[in-house]
N, C-alpha and C. Protein backbone atom coordinates (compact mmCIF):
# COMPACT_ATOMS: atom_id res chain seq x y z
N UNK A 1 0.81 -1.20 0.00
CA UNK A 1 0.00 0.00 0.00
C UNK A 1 0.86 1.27 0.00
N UNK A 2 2.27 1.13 0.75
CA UNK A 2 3.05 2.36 0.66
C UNK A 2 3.64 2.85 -0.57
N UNK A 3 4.15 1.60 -1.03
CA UNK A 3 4.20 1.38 -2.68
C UNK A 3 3.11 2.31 -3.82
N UNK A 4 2.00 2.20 -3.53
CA UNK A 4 0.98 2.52 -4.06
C UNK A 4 0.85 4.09 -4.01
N UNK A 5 1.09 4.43 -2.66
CA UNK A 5 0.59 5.88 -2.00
C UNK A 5 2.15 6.61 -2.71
N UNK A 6 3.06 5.95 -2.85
CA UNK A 6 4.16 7.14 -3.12
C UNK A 6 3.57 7.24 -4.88
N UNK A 7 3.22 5.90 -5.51
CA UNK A 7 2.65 5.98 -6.92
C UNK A 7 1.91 7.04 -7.12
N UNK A 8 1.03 7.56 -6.45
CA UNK A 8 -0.24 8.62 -6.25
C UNK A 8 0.21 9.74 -6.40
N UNK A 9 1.12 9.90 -5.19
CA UNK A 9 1.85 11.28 -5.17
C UNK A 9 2.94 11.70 -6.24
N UNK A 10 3.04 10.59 -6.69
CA UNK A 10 4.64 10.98 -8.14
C UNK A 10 3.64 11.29 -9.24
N UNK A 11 1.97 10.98 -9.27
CA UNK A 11 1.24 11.71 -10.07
C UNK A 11 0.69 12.99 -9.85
N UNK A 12 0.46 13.18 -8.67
CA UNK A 12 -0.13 14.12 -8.20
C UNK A 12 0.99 15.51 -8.90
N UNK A 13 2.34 15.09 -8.48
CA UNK A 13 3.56 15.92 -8.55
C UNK A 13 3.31 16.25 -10.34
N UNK A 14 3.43 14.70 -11.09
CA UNK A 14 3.57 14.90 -12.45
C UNK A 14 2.19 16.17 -13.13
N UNK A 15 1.04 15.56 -11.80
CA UNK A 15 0.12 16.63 -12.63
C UNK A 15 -0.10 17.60 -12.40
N UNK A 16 0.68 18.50 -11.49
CA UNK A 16 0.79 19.69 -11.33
C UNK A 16 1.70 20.41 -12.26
N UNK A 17 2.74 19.53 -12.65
CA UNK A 17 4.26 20.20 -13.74
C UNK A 17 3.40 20.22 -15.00
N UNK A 18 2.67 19.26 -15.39
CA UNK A 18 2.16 19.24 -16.41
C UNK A 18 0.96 20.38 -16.87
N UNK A 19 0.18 21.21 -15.99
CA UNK A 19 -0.69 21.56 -16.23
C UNK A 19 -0.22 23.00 -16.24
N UNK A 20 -0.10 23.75 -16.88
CA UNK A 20 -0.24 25.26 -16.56
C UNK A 20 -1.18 26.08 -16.35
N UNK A 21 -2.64 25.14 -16.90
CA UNK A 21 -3.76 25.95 -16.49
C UNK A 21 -3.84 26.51 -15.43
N UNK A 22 -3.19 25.81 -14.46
CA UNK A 22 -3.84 25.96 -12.76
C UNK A 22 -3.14 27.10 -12.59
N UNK A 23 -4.12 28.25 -11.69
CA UNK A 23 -4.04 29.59 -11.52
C UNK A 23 -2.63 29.15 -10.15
N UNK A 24 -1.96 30.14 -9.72
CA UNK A 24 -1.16 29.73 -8.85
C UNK A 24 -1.40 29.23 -7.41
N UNK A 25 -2.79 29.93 -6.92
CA UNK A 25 -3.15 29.85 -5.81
C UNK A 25 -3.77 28.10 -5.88
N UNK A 26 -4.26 27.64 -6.53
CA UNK A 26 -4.40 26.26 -6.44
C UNK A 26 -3.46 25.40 -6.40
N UNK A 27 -2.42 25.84 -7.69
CA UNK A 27 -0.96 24.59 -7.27
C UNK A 27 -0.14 24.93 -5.84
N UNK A 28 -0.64 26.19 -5.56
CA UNK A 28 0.21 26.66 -4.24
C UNK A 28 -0.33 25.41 -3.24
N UNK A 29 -1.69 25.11 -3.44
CA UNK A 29 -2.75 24.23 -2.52
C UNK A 29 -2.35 22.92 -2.38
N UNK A 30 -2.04 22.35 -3.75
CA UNK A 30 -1.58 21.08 -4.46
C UNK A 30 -0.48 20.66 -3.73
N UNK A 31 0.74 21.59 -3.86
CA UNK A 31 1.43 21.45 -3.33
C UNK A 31 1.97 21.04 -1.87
N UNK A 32 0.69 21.95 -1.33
CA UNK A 32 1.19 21.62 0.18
C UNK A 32 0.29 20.11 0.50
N UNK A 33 -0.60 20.06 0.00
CA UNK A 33 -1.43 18.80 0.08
C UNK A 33 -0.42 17.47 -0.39
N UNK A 34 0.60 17.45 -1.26
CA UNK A 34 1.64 17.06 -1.69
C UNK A 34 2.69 16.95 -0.28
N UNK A 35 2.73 18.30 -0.41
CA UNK A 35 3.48 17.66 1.44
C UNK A 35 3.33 17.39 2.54
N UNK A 36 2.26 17.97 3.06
CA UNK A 36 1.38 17.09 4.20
C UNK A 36 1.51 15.69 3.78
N UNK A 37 1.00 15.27 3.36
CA UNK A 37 0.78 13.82 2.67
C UNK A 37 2.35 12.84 2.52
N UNK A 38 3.47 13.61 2.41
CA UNK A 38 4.49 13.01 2.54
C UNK A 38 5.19 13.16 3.80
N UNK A 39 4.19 14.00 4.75
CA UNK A 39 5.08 14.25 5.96
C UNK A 39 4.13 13.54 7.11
N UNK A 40 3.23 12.77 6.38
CA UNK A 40 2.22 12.20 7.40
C UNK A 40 2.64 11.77 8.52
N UNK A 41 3.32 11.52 9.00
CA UNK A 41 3.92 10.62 10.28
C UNK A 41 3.98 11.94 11.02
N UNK A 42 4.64 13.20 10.51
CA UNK A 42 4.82 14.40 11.62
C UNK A 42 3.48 15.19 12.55
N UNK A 43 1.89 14.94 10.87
CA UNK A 43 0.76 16.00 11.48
C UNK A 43 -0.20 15.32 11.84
N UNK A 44 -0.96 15.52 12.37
CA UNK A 44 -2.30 14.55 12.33
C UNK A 44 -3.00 14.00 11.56
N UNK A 45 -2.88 12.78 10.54
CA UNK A 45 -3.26 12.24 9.65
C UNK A 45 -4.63 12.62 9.34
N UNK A 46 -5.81 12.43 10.38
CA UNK A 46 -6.87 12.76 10.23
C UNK A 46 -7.51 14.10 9.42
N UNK A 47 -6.87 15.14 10.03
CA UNK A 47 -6.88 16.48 9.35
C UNK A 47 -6.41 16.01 7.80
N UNK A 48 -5.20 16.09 7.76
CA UNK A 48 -4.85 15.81 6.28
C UNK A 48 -5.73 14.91 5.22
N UNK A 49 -6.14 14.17 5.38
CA UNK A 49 -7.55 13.08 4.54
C UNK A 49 -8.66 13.92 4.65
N UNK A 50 -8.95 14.41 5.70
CA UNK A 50 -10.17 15.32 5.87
C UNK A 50 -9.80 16.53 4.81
N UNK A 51 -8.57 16.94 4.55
CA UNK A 51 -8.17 18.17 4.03
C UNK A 51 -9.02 17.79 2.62
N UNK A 52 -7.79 16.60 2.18
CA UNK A 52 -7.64 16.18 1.14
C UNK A 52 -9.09 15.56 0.61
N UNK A 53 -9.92 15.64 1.56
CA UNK A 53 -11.53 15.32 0.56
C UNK A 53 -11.98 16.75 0.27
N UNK A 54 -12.03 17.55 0.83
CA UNK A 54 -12.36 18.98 0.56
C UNK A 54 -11.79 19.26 -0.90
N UNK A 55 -10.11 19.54 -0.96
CA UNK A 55 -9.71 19.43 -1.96
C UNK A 55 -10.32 18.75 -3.44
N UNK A 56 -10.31 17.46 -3.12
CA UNK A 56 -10.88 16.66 -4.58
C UNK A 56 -12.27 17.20 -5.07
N UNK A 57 -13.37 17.47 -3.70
CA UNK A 57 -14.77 18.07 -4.09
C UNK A 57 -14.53 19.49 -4.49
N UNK A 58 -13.33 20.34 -4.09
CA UNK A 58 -13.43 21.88 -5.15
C UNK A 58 -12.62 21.48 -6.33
N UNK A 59 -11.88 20.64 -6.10
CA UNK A 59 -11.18 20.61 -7.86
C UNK A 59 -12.07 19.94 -8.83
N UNK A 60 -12.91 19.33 -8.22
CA UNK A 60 -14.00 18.15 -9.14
C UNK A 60 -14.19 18.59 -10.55
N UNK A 61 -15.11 19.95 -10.60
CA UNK A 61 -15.29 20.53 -11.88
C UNK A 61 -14.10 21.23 -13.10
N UNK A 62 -13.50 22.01 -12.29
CA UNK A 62 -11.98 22.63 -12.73
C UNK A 62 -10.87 21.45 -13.47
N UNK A 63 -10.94 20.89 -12.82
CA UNK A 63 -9.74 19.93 -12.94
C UNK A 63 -9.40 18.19 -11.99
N UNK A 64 -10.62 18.20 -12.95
CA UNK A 64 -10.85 16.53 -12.58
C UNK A 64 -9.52 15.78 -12.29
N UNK A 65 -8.55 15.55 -13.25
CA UNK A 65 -7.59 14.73 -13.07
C UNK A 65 -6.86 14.78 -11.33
N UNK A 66 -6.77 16.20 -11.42
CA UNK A 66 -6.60 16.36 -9.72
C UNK A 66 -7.13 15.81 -8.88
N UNK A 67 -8.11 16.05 -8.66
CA UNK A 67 -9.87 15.38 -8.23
C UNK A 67 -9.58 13.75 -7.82
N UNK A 68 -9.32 13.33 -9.01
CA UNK A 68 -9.27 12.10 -9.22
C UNK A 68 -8.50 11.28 -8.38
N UNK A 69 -6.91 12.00 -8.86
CA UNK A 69 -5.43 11.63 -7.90
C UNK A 69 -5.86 11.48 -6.57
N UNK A 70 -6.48 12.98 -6.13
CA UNK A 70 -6.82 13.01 -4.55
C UNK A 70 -8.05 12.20 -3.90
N UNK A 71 -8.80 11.81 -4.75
CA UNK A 71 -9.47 10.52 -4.14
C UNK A 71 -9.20 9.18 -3.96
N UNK A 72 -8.11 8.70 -4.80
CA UNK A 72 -7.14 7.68 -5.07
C UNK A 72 -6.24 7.79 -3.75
N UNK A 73 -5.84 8.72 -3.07
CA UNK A 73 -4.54 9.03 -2.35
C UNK A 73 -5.32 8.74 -1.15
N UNK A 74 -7.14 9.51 -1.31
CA UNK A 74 -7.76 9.20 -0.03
C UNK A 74 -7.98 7.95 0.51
N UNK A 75 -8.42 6.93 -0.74
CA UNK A 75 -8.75 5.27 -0.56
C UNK A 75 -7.43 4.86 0.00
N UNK A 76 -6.48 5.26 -0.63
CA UNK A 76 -5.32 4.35 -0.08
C UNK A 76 -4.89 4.59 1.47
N UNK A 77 -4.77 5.72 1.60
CA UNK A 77 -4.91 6.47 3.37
C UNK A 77 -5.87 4.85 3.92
N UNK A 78 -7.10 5.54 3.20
CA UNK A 78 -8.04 4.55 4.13
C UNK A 78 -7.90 2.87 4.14
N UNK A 79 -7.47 2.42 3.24
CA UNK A 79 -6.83 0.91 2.95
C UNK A 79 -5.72 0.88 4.20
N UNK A 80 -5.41 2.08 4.15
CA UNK A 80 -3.79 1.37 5.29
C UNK A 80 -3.71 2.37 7.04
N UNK A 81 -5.33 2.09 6.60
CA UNK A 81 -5.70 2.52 7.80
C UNK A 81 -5.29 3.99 8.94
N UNK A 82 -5.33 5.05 7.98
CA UNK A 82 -5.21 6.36 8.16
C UNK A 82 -6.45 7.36 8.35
């Protein structure tokens, strides 16, 4: 599953480089959701998944692929029991 969750995030990363659409204040968002998520062991996991569903439901329309990543990143949290 850890395997999996770093898979998520090396997309998450790829789909932020890739997109220029995104106004800055959202990849600014991406980003840190990007690092929370790799620093999980330091913050309160809970918050961060909680973050990270908020996230996927405002990117939903804008920029699905995002959306997408971050619901993927959420299942796996929840698979490995986060």
């Amino acid at each position: 599953m850890e395997n999996q969750l770093k898979e998520q995030l090396q997309q998450l990363h790829e789909e932020l480089q890739a997109n220029p659409k995104l106004d800055e204040e959202t990849a600014g968002l991406m980003r840190k959701v990007a690092e929370d998520i790799e620093v999980m062991e330091l913050t309160d996991s809970g918050d961060v998944v909680e973050g990270l569903q908020e996230y996927a439901i405002r990117f939903d329309q804008d920029h699905p692929a995002l959306s997408e990543i971050l619901r993927q990143i959420v299942d796996t949290l929840g698979r490995i029991g986060v």
